[in-house]
PDB file of N, CA and C in Angstrom:
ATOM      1  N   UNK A   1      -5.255 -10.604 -17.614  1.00  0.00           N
ATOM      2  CA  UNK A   1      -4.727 -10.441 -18.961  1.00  0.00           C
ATOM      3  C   UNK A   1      -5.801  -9.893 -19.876  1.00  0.00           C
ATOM      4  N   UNK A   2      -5.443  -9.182 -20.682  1.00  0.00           N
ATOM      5  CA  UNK A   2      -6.375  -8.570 -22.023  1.00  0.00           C
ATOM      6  C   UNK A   2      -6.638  -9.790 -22.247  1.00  0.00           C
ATOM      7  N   UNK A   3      -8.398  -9.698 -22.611  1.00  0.00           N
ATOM      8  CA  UNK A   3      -9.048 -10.486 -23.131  1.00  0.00           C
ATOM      9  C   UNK A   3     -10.256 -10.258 -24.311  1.00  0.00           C
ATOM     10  N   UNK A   4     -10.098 -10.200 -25.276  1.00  0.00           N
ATOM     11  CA  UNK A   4     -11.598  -9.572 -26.190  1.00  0.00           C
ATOM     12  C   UNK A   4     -12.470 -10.611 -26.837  1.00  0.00           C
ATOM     13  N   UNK A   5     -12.516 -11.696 -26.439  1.00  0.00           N
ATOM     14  CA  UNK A   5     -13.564 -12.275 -26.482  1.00  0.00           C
ATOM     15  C   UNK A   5     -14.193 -13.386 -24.870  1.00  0.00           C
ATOM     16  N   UNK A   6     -15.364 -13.929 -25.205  1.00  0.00           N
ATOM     17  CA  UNK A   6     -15.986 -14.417 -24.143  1.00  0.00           C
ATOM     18  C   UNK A   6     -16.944 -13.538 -23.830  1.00  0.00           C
ATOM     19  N   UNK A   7     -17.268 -13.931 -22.287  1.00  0.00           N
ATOM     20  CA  UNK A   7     -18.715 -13.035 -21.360  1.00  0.00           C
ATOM     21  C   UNK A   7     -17.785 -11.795 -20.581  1.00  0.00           C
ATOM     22  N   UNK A   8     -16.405 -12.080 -20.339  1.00  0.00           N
ATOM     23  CA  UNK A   8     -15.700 -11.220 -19.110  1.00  0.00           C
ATOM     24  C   UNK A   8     -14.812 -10.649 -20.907  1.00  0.00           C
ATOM     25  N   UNK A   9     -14.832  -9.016 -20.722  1.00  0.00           N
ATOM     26  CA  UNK A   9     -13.490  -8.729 -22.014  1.00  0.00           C
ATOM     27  C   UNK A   9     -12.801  -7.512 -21.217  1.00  0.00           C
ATOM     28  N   UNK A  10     -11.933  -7.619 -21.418  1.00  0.00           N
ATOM     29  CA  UNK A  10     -10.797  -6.868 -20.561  1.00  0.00           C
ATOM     30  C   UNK A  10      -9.443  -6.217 -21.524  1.00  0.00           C
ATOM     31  N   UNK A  11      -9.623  -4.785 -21.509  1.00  0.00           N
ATOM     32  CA  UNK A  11      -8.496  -4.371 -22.024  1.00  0.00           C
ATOM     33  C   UNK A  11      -7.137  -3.371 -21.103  1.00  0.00           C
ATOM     34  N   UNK A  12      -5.898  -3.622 -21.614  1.00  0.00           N
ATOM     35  CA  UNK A  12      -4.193  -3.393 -21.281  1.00  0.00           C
ATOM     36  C   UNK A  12      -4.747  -1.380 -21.001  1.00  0.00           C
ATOM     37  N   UNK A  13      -4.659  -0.792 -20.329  1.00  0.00           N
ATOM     38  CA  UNK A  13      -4.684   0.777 -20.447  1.00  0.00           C
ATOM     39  C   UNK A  13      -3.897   1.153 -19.449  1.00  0.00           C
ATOM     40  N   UNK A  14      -2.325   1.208 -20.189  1.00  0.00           N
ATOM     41  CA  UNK A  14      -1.269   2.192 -19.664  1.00  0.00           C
ATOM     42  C   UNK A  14      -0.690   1.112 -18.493  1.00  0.00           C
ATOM     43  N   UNK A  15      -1.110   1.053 -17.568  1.00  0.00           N
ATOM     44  CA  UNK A  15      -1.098   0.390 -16.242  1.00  0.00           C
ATOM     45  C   UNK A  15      -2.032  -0.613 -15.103  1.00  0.00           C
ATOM     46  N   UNK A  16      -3.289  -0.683 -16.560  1.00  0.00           N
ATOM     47  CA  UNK A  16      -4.285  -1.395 -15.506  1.00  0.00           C
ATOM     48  C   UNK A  16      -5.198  -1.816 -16.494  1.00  0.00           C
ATOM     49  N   UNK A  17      -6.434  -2.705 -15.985  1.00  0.00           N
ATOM     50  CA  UNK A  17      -6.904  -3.343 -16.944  1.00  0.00           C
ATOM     51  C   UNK A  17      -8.503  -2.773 -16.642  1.00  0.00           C
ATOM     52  N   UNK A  18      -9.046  -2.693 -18.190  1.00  0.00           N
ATOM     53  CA  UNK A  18     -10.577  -2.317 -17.853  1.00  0.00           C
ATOM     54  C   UNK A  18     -11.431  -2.983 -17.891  1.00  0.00           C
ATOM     55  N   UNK A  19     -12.728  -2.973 -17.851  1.00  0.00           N
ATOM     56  CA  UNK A  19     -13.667  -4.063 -19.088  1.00  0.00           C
ATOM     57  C   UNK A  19     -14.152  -3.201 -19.636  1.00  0.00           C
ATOM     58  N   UNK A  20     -15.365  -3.258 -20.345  1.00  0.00           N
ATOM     59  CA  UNK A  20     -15.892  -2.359 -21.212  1.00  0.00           C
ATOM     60  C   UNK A  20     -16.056  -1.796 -21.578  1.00  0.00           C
ATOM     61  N   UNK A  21     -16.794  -1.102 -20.388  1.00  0.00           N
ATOM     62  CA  UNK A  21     -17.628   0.053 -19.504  1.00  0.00           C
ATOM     63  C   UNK A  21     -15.891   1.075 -19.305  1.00  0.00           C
ATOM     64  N   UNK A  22     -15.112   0.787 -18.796  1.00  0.00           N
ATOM     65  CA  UNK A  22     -14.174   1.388 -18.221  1.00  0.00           C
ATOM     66  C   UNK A  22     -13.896   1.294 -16.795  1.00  0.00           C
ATOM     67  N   UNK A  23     -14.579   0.370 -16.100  1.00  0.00           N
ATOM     68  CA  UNK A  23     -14.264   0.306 -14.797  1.00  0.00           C
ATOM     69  C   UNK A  23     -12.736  -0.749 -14.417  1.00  0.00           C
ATOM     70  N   UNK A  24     -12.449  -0.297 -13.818  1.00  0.00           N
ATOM     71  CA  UNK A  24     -10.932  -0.836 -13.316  1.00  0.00           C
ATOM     72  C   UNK A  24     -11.438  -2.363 -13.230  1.00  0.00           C
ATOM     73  N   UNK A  25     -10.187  -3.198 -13.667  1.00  0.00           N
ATOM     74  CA  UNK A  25     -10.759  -4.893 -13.238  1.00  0.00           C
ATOM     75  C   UNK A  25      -9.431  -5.054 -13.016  1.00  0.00           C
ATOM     76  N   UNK A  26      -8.430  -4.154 -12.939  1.00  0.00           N
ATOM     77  CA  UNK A  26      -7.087  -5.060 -12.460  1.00  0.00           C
ATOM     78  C   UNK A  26      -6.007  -4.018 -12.737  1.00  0.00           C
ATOM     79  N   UNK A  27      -4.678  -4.739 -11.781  1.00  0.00           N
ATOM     80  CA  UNK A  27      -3.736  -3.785 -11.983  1.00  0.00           C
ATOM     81  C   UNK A  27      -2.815  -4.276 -12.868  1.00  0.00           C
ATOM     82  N   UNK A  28      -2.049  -3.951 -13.067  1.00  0.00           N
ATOM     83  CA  UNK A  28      -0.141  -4.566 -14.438  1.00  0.00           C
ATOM     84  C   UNK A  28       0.584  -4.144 -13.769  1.00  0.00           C
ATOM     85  N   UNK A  29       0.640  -3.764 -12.350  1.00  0.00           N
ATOM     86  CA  UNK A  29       2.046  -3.359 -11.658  1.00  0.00           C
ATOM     87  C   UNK A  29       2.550  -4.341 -11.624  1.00  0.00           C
ATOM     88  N   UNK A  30       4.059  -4.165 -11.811  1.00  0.00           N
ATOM     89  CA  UNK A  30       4.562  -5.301 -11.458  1.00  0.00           C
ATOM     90  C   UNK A  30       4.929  -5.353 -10.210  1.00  0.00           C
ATOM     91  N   UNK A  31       5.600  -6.366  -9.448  1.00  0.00           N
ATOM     92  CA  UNK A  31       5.989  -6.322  -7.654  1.00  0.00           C
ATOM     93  C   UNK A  31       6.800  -5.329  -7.356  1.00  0.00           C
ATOM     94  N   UNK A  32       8.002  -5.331  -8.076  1.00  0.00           N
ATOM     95  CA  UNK A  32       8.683  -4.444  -7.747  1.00  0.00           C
ATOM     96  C   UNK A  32       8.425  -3.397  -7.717  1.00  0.00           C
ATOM     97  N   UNK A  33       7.509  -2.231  -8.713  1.00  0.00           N
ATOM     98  CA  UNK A  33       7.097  -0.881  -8.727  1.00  0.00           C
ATOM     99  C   UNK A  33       5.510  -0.678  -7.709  1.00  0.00           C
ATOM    100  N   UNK A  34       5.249  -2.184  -7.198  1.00  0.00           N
ATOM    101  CA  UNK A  34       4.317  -2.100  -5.937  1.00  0.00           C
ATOM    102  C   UNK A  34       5.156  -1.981  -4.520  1.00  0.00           C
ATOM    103  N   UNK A  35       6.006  -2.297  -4.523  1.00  0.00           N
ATOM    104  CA  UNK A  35       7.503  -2.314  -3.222  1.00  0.00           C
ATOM    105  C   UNK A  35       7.233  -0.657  -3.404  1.00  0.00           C
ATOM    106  N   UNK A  36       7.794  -0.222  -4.746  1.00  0.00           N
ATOM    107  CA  UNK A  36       8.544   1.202  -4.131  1.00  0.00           C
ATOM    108  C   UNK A  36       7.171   2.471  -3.666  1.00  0.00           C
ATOM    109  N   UNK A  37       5.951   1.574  -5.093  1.00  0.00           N
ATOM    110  CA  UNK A  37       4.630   2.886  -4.717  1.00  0.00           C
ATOM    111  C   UNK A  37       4.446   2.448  -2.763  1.00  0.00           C
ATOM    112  N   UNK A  38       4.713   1.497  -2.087  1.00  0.00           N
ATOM    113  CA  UNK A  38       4.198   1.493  -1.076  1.00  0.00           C
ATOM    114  C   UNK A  38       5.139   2.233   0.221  1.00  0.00           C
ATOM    115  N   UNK A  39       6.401   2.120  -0.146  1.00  0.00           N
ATOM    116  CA  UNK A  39       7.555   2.993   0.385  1.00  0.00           C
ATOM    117  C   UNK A  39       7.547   4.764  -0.251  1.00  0.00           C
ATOM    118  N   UNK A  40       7.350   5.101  -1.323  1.00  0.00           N
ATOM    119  CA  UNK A  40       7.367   6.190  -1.764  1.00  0.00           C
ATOM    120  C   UNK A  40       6.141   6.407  -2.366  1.00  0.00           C
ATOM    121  N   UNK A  41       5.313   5.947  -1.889  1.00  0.00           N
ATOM    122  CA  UNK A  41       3.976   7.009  -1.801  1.00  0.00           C
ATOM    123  C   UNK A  41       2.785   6.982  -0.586  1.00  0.00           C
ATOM    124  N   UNK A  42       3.366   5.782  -0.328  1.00  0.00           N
ATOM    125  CA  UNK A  42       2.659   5.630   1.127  1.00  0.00           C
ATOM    126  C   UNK A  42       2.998   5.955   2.387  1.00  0.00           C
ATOM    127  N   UNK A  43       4.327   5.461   2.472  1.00  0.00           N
ATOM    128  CA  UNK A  43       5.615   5.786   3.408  1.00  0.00           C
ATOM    129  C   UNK A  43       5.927   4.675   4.504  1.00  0.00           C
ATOM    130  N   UNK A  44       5.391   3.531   3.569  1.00  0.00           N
ATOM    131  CA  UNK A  44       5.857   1.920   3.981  1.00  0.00           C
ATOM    132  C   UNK A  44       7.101   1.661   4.727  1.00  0.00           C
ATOM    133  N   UNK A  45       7.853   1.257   5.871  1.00  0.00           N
ATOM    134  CA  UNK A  45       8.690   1.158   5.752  1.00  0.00           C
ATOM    135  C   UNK A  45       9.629   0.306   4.649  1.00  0.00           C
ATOM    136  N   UNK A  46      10.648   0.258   4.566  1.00  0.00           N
ATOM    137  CA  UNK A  46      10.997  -0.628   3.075  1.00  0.00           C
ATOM    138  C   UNK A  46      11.229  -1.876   3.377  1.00  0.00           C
ATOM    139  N   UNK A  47      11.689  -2.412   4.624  1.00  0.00           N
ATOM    140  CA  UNK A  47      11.500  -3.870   5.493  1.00  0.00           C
ATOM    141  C   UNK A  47       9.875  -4.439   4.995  1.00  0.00           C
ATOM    142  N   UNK A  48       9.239  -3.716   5.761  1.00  0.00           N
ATOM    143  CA  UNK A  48       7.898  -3.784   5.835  1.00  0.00           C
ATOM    144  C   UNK A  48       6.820  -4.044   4.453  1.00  0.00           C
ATOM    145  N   UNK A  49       7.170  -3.648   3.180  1.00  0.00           N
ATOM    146  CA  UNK A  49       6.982  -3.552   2.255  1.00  0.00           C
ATOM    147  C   UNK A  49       7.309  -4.975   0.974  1.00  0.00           C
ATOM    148  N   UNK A  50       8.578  -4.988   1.669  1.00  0.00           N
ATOM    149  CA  UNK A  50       9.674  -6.238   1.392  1.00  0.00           C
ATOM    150  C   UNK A  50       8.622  -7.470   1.928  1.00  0.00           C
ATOM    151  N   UNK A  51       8.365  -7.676   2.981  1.00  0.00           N
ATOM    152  CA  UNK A  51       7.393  -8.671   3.797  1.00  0.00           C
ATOM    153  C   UNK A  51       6.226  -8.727   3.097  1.00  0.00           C
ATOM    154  N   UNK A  52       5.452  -7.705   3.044  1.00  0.00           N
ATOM    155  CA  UNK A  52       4.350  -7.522   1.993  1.00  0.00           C
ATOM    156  C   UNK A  52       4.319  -8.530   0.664  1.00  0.00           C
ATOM    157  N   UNK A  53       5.636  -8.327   0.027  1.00  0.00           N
ATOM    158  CA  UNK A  53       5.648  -8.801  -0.833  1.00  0.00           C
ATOM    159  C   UNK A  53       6.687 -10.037  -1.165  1.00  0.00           C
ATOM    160  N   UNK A  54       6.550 -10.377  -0.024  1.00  0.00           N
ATOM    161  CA  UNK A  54       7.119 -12.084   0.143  1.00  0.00           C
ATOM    162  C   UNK A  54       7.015 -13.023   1.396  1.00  0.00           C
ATOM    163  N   UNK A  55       7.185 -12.728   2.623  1.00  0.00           N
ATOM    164  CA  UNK A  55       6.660 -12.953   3.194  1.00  0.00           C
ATOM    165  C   UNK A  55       5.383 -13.426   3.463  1.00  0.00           C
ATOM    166  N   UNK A  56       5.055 -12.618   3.414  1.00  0.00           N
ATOM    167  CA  UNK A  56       3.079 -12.357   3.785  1.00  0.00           C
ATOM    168  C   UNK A  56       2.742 -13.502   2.880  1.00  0.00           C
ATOM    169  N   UNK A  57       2.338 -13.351   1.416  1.00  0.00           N
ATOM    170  CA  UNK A  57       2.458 -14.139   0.515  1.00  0.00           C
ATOM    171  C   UNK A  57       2.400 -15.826   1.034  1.00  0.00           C
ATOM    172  N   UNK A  58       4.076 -16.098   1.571  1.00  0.00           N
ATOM    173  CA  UNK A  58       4.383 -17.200   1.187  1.00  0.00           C
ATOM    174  C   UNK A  58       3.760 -17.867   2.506  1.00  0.00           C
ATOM    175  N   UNK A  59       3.369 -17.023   3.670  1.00  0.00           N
ATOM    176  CA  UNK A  59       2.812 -17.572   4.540  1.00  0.00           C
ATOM    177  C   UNK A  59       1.021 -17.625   4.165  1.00  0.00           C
ATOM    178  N   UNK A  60       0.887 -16.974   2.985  1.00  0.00           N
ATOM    179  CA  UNK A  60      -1.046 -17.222   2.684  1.00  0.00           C
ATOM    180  C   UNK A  60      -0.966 -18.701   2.242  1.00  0.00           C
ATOM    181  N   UNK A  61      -0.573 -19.052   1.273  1.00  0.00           N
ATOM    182  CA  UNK A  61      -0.112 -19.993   0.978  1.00  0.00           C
ATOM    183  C   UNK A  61       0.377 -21.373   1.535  1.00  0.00           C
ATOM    184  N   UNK A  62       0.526 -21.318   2.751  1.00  0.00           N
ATOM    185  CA  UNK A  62       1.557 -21.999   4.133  1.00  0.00           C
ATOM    186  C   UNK A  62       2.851 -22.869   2.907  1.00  0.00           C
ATOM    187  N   UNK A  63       3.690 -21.822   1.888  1.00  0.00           N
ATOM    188  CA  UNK A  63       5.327 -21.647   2.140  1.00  0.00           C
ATOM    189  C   UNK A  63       5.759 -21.032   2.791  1.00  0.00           C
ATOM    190  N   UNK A  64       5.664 -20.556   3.858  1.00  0.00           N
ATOM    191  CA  UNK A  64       6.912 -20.056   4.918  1.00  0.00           C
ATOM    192  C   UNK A  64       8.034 -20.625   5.366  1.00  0.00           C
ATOM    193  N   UNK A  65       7.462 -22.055   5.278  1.00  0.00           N
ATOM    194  CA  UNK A  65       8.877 -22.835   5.563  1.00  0.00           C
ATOM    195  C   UNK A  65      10.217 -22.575   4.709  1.00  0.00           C
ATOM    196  N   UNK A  66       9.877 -22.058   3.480  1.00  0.00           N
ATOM    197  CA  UNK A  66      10.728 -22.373   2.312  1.00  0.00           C
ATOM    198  C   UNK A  66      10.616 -21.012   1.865  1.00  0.00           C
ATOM    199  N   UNK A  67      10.230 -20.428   1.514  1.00  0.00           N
ATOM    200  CA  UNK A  67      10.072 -19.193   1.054  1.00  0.00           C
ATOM    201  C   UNK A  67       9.498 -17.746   1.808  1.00  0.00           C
ATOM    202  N   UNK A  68       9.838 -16.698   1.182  1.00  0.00           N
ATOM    203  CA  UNK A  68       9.820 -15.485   1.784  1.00  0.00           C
ATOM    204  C   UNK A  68      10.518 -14.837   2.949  1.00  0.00           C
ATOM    205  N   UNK A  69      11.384 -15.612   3.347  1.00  0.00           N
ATOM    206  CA  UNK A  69      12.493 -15.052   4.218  1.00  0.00           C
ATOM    207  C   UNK A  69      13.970 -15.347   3.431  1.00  0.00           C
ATOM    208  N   UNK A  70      15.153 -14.498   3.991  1.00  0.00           N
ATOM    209  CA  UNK A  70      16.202 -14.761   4.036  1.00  0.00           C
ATOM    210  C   UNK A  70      17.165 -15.739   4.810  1.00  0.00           C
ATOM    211  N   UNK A  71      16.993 -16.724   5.051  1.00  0.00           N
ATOM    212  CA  UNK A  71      17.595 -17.970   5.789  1.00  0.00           C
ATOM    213  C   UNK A  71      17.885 -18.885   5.946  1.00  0.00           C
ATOM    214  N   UNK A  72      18.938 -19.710   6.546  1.00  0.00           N
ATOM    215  CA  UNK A  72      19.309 -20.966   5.835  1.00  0.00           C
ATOM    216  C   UNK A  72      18.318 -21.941   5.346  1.00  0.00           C
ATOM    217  N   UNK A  73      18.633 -22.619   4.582  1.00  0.00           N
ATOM    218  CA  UNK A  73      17.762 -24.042   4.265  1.00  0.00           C
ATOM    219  C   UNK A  73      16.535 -23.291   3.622  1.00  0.00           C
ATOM    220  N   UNK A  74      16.481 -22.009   3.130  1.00  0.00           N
ATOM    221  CA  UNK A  74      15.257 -21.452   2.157  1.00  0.00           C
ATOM    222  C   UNK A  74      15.754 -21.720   0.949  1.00  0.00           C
ATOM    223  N   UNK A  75      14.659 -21.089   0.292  1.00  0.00           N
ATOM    224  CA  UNK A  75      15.142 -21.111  -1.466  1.00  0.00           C
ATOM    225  C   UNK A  75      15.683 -19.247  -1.609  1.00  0.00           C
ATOM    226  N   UNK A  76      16.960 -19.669  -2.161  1.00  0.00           N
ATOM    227  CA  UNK A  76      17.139 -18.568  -2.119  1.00  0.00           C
ATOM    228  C   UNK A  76      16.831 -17.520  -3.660  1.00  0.00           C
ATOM    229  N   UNK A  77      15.921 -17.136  -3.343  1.00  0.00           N
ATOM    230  CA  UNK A  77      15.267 -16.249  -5.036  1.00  0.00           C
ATOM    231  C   UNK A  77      15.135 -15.125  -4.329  1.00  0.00           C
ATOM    232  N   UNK A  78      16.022 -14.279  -4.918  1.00  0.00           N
ATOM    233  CA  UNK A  78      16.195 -12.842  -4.722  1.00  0.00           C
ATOM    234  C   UNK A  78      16.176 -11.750  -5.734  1.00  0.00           C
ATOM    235  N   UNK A  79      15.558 -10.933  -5.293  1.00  0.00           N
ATOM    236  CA  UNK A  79      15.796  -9.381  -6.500  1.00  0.00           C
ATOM    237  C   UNK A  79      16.968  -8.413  -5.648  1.00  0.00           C
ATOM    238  N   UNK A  80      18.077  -8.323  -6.111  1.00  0.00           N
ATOM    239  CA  UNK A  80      18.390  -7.164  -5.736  1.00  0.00           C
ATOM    240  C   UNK A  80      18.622  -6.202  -6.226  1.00  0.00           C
ATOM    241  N   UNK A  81      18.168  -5.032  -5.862  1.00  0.00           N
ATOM    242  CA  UNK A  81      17.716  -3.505  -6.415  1.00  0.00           C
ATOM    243  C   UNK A  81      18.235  -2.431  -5.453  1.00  0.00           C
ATOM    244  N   UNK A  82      18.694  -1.234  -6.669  1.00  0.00           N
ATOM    245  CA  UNK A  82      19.551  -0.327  -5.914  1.00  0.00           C
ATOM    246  C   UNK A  82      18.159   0.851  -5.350  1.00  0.00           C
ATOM    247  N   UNK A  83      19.060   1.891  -5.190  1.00  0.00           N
ATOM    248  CA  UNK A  83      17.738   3.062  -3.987  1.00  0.00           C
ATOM    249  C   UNK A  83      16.842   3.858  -5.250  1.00  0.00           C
ATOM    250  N   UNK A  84      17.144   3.656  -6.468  1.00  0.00           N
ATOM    251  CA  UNK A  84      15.840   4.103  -7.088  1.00  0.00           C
ATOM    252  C   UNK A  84      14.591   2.568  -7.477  1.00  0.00           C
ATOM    253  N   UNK A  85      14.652   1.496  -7.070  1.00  0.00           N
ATOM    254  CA  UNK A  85      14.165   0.543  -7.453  1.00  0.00           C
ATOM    255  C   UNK A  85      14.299  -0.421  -8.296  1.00  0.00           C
ATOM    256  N   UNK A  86      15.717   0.262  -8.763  1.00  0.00           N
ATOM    257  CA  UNK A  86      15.929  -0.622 -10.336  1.00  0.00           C
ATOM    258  C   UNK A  86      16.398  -2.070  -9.999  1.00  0.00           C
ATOM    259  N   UNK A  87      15.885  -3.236 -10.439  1.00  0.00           N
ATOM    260  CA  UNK A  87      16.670  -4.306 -10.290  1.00  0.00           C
ATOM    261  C   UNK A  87      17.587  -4.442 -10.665  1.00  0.00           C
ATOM    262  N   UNK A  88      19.121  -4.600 -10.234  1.00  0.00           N
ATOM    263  CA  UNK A  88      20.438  -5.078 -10.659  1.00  0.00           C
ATOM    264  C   UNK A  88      20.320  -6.285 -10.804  1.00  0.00           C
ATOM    265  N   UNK A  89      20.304  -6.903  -9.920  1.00  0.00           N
ATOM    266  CA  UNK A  89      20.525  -8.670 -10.281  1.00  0.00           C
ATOM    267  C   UNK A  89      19.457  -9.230  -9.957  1.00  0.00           C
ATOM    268  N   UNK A  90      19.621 -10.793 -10.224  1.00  0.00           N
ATOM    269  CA  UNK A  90      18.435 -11.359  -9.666  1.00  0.00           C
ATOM    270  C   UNK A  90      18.790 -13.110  -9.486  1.00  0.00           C
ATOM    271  N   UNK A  91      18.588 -13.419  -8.387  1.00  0.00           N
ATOM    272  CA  UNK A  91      18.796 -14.795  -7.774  1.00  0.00           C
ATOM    273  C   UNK A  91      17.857 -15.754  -7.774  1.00  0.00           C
ATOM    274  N   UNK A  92      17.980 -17.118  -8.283  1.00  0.00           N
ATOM    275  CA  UNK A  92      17.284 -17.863  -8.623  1.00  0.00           C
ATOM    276  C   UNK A  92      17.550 -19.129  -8.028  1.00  0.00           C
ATOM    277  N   UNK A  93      17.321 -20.135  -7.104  1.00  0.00           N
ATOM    278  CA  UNK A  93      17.754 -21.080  -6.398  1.00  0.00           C
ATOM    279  C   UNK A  93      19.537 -20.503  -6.329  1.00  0.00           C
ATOM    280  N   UNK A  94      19.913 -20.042  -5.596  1.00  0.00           N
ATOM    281  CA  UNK A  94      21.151 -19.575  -5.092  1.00  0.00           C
ATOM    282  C   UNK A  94      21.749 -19.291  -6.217  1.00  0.00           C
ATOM    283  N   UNK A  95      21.900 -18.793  -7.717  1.00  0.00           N
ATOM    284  CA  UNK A  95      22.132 -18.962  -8.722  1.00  0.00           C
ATOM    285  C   UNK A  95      22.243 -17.306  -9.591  1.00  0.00           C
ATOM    286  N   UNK A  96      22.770 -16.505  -9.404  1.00  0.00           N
ATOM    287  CA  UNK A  96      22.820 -15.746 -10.231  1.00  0.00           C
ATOM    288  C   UNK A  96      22.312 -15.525 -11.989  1.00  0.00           C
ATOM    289  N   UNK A  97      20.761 -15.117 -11.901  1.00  0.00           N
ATOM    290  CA  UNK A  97      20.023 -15.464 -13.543  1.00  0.00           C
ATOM    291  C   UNK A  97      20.029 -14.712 -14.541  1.00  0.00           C
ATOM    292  N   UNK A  98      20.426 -13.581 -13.494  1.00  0.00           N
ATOM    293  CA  UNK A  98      19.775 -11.568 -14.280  1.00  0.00           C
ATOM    294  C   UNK A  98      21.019 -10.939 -13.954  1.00  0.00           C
ATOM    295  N   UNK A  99      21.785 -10.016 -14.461  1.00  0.00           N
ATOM    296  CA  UNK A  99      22.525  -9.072 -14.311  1.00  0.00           C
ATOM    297  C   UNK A  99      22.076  -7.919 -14.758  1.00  0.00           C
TER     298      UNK A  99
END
């Protein structure tokens, strides 16, 4: 997060964060526009990408039991998004939150 005071100061630029000097200290992507840069600019598969960013995750962590897959007895928190990336809805313990 932008920060301008303390020893560490960090400023918001466009898409990423600097410190001072100007050297990169961070990104503001959000997940979803990291899904699609890794499918459409990398050439991720979109499964594969999907895992990346839930999966993988919930197993660093050891939630795998509960999270980052699609399957019974998970939590079901979902984004679903059409073929340009846009989120349509969004699922929250089995719960429809976002339209």
């Amino acid at each position: 997060t932008e920060s301008k005071s303390g020893d560490y100061k960090f400023k918001f630029a466009t898409n990423h964060y600097t410190d001072e000097s100007g050297v990169l200290s961070g990104s503001a992507l959000t997940m979803m526009q990291a899904v699609k840069n890794c499918v459409t600019k990398i050439g991720i598969d979109l499964a594969e990408a999907l895992r990346m960013a839930s999966l993988y995750p919930a197993r660093a962590v050891g939630l795998e039991n509960n999270f980052g897959s699609i399957q019974e007895n998970y939590m079901a928190n979902l984004v679903i998004f059409d073929a340009d990336f846009q989120v349509q809805k969004m699922v929250q313990n089995g719960e429809i939150v976002h339209v």
